[in-house]
Structures are given as C-alpha cells and as structure tokens.
Protein backbone atom coordinates (compact mmCIF):
# COMPACT_ATOMS: atom_id res chain seq x y z
CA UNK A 1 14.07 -19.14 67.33
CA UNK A 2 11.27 -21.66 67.27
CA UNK A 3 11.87 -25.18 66.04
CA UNK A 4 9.89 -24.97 62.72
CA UNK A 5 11.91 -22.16 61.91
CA UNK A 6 15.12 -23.67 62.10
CA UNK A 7 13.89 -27.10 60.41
CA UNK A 8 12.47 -24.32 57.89
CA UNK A 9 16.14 -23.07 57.39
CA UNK A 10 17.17 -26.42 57.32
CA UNK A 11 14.61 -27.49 54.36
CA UNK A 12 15.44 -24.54 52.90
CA UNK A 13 19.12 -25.39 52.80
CA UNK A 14 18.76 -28.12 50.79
CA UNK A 15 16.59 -26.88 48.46
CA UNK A 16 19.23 -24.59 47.38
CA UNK A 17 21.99 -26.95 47.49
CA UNK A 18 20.30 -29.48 45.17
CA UNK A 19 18.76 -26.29 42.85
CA UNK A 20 22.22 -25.67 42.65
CA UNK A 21 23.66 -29.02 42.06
CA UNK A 22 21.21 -31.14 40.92
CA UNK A 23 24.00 -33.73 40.35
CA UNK A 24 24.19 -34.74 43.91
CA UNK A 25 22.63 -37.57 45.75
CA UNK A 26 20.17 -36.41 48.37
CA UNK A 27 22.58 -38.14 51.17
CA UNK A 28 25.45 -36.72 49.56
CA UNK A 29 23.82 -33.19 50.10
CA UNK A 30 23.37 -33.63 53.46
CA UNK A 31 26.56 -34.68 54.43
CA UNK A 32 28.09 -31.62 52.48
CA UNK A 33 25.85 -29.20 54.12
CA UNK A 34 27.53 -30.69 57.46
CA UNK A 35 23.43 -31.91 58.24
CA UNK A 36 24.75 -35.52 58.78
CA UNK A 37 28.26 -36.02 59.42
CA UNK A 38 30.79 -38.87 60.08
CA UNK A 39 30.57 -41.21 63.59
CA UNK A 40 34.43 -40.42 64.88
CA UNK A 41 36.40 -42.97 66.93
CA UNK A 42 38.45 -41.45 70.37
CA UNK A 43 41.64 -39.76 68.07
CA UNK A 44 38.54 -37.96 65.60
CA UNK A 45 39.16 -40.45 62.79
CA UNK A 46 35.93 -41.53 60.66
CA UNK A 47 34.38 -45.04 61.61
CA UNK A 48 33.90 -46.91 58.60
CA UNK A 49 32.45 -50.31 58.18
CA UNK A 50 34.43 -54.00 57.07
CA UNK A 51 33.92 -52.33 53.35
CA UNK A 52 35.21 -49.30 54.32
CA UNK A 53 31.89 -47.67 53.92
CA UNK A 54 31.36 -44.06 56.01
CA UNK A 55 29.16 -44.32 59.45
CA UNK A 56 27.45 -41.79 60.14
CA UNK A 57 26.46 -40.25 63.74
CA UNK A 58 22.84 -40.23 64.55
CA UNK A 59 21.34 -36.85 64.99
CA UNK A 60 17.36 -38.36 65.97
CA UNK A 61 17.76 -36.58 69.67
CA UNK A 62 19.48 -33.58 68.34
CA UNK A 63 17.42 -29.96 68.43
CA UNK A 64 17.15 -28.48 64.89
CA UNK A 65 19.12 -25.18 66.15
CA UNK A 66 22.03 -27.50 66.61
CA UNK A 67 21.99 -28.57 63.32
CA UNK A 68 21.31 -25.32 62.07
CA UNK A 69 24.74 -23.99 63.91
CA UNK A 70 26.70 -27.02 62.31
CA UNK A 71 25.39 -26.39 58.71
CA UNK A 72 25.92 -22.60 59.12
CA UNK A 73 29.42 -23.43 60.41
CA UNK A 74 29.70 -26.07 57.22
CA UNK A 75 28.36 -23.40 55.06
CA UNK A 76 31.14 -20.86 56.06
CA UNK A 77 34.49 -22.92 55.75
CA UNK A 78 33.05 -23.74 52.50
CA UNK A 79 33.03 -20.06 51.21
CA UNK A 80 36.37 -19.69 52.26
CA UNK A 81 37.97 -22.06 50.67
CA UNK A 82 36.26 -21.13 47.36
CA UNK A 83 37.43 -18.01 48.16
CA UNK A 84 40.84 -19.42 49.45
CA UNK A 85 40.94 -20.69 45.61
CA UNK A 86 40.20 -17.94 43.58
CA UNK A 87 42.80 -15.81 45.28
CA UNK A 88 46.13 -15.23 43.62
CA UNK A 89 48.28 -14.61 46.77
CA UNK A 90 50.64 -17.22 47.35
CA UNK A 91 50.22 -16.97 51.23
CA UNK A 92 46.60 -18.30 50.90
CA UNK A 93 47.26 -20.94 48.17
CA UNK A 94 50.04 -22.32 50.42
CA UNK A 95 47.61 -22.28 53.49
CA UNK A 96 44.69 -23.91 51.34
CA UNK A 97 47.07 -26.37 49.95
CA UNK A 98 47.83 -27.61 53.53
CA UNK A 99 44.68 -27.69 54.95
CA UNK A 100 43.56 -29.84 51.86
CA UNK A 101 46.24 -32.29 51.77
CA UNK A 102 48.39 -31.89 54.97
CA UNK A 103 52.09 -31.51 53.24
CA UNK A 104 53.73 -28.50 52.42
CA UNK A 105 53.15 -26.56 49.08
CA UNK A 106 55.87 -26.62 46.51
C-alpha cells in the first residue's frame, strides 16, 4: 500500500478517536491509538523523566505502514478487553483482571 494511504488511515484514525472522545488531548489520542508510544529501558520498563513525566520514542524515521501495523495491533487488544469486560464468564474476568493489575482475582 502506498504511503499516503497508510498516513490516510492514520489521519483517519484519529479523526474517529477524537469524534468519539472529544474529551481527549490530541497527544493523549495518539498515545492510545499506540501512534506514539513509551521510550523503554533494557527490562521494557517506561523511561520517565526527574518528574516522572512519560518519554516517548521517536517515530521521525519510521514508514507510515509501521505505524499503521502498531495502531491496528493497539486497536485490537483494545476491543478485547472491552469485550473481555462485558462478558459474564468468570474465566475471562479472572484473565482480564490479571492482565490489568498483575495479582490474582478474588
């Protein structure tokens, strides 16, 4: 796919997300549609400044299909965790609860 379609897709994106939730901060959207994401030391932990502020990796050299992949990927764990929390089966509450906080669920 050419490169103005995927920045297209991109734009596109985050049109809907801020239709949608016109509540968030335009840096805030991007970093929930996985479009920017966190700088991560050797063991994957965030970087974050003296003031414990987020930094964020630097996607200038990166292709727009790369960033299309990551969003799409973004896009998709989201939907199953709203899924994840609609359902009633205790299985899947018990699995979401551990993914979100790391501990067992009661």
């Amino acid at each position: 796919m050419p490169r103005a379609e995927r920045n297209a897709e991109i734009l596109q994106a985050l049109t809907d997300v801020l239709a949608e939730h016109p509540d968030l901060r335009f840096g805030q959207a991007l970093l929930c549609l996985g479009i920017i994401e966190p700088a991560r030391d050797d063991r994957g932990e965030p970087l974050r400044t003296p003031g414990q502020r987020l930094l964020m990796r630097d996607p200038f050299h990166e292709e727009p299909g790369e960033t299309v992949l990551r969003m799409r990927a973004t896009l998709a764990r989201a939907q199953e965790q709203q899924a994840a929390r609609r359902s009633t089966d205790p299985d899947v509450q018990a699995a979401l609860h551990r993914a979100m906080h790391g501990v067992q669920h009661p």
